[in-house]
N, C-alpha and C. Protein backbone atom coordinates (compact mmCIF):
# COMPACT_ATOMS: atom_id res chain seq x y z
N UNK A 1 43.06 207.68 -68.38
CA UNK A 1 41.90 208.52 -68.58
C UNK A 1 42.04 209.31 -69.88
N UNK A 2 40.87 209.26 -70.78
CA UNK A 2 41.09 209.80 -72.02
C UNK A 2 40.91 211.58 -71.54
N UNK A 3 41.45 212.24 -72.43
CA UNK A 3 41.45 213.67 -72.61
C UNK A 3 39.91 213.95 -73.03
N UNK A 4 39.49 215.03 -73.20
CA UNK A 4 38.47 215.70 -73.42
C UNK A 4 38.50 215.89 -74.50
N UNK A 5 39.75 216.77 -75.17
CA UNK A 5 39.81 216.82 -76.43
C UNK A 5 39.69 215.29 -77.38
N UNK A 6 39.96 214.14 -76.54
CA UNK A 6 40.19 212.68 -77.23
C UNK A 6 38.64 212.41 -77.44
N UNK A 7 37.63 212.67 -76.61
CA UNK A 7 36.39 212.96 -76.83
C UNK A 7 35.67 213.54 -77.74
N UNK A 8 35.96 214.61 -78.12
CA UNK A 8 35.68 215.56 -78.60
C UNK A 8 36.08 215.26 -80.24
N UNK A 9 36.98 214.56 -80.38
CA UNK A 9 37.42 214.11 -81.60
C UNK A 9 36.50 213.24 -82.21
N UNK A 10 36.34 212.20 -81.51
CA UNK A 10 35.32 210.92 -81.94
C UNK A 10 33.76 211.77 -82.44
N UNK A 11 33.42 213.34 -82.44
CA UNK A 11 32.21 213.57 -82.69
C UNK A 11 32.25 214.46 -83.84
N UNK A 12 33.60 215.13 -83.98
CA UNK A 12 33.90 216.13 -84.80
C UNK A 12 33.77 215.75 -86.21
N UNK A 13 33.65 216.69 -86.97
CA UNK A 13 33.47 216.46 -88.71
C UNK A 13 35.00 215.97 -89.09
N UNK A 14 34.74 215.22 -90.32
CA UNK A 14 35.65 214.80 -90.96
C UNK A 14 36.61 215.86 -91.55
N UNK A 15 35.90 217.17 -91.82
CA UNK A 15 36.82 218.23 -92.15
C UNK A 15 37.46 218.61 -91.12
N UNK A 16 36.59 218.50 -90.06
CA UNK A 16 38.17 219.19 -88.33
C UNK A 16 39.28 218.01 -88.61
N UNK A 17 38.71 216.96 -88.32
CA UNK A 17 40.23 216.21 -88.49
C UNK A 17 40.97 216.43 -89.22
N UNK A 18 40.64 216.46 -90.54
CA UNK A 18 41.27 216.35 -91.90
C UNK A 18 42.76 217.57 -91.64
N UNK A 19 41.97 218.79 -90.84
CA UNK A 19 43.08 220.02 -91.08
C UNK A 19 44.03 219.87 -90.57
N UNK A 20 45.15 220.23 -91.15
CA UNK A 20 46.82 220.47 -91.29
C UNK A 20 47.14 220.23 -89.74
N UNK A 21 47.94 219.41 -89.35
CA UNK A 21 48.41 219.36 -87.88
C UNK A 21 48.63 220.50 -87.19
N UNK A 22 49.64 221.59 -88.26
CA UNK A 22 49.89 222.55 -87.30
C UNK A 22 48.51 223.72 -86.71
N UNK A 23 47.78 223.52 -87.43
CA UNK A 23 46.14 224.17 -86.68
C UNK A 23 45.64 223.82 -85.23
N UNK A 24 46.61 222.60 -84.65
CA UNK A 24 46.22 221.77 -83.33
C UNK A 24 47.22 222.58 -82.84
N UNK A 25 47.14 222.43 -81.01
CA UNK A 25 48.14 222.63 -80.32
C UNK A 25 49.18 221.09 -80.50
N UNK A 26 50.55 221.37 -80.12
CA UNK A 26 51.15 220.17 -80.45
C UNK A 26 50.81 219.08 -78.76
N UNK A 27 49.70 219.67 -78.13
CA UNK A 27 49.59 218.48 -77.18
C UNK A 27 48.65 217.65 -77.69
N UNK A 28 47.66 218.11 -78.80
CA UNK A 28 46.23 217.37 -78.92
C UNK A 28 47.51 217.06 -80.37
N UNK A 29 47.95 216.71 -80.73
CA UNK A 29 48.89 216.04 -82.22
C UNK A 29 48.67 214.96 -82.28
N UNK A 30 49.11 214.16 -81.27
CA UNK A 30 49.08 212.81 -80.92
C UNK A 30 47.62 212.09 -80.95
N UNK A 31 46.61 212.66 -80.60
CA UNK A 31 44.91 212.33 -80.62
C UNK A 31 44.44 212.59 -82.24
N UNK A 32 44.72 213.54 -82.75
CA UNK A 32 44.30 214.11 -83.82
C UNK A 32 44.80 213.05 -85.12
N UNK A 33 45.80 212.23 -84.82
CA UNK A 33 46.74 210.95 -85.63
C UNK A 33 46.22 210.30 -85.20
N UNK A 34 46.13 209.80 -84.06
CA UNK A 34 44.94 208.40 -83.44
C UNK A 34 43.98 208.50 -84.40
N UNK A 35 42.81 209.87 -84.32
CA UNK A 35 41.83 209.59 -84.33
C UNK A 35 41.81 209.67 -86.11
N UNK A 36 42.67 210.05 -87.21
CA UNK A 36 42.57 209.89 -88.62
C UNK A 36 43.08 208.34 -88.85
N UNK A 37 44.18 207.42 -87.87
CA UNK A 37 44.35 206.68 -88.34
C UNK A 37 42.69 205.67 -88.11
N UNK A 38 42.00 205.59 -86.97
CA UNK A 38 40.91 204.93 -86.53
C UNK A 38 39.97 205.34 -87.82
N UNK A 39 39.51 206.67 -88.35
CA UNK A 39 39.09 206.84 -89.31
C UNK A 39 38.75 206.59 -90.54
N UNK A 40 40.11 206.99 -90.85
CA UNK A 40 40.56 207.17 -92.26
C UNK A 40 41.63 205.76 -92.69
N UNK A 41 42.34 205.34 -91.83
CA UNK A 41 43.18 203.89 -92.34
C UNK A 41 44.48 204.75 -92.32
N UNK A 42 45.07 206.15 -91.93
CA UNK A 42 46.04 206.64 -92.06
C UNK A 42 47.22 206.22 -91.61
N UNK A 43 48.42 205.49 -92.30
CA UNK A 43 49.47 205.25 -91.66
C UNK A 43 50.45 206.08 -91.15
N UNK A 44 50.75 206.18 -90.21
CA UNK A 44 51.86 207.41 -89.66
C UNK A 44 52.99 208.14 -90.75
N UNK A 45 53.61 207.25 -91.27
CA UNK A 45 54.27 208.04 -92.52
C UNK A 45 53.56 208.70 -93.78
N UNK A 46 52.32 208.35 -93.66
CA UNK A 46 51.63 209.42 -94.48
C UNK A 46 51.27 210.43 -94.53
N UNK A 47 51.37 210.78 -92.88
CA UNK A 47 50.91 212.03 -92.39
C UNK A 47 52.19 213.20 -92.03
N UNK A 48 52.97 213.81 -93.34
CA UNK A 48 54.19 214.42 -93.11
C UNK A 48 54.08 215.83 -92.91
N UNK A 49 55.26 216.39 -93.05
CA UNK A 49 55.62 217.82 -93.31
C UNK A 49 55.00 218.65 -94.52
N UNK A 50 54.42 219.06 -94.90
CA UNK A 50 53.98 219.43 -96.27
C UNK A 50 55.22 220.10 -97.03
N UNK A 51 56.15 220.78 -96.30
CA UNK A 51 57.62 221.62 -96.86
C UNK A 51 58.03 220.13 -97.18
N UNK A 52 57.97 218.93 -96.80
CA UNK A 52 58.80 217.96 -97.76
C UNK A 52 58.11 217.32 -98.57
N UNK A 53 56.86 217.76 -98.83
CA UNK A 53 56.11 216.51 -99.18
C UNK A 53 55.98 216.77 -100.93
């Protein structure tokens, strides 16, 4: 069963997604990467730490 928030993603602006992971709780993290890679074409190692990046 999808989350609400997993819902809620698929309608949201491209700027909610876009923002910095740590702005999410770290339970919706995992949806918020789903839903930029479905998006945007984002591969998981692209999406880092900004202190290393």
């Amino acid at each position: 069963m999808e989350s609400v928030f997993t819902v809620v993603l698929e309608f949201a602006s491209d700027e909610y997604v876009r923002q910095p992971l740590w702005n999410f709780p770290p339970e919706d993290r995992p949806a918020v990467i789903a839903e930029r890679r479905r998006r945007f074409g984002i591969a998981d190692e692209e999406i880092g730490d900004p202190e290393y990046s």
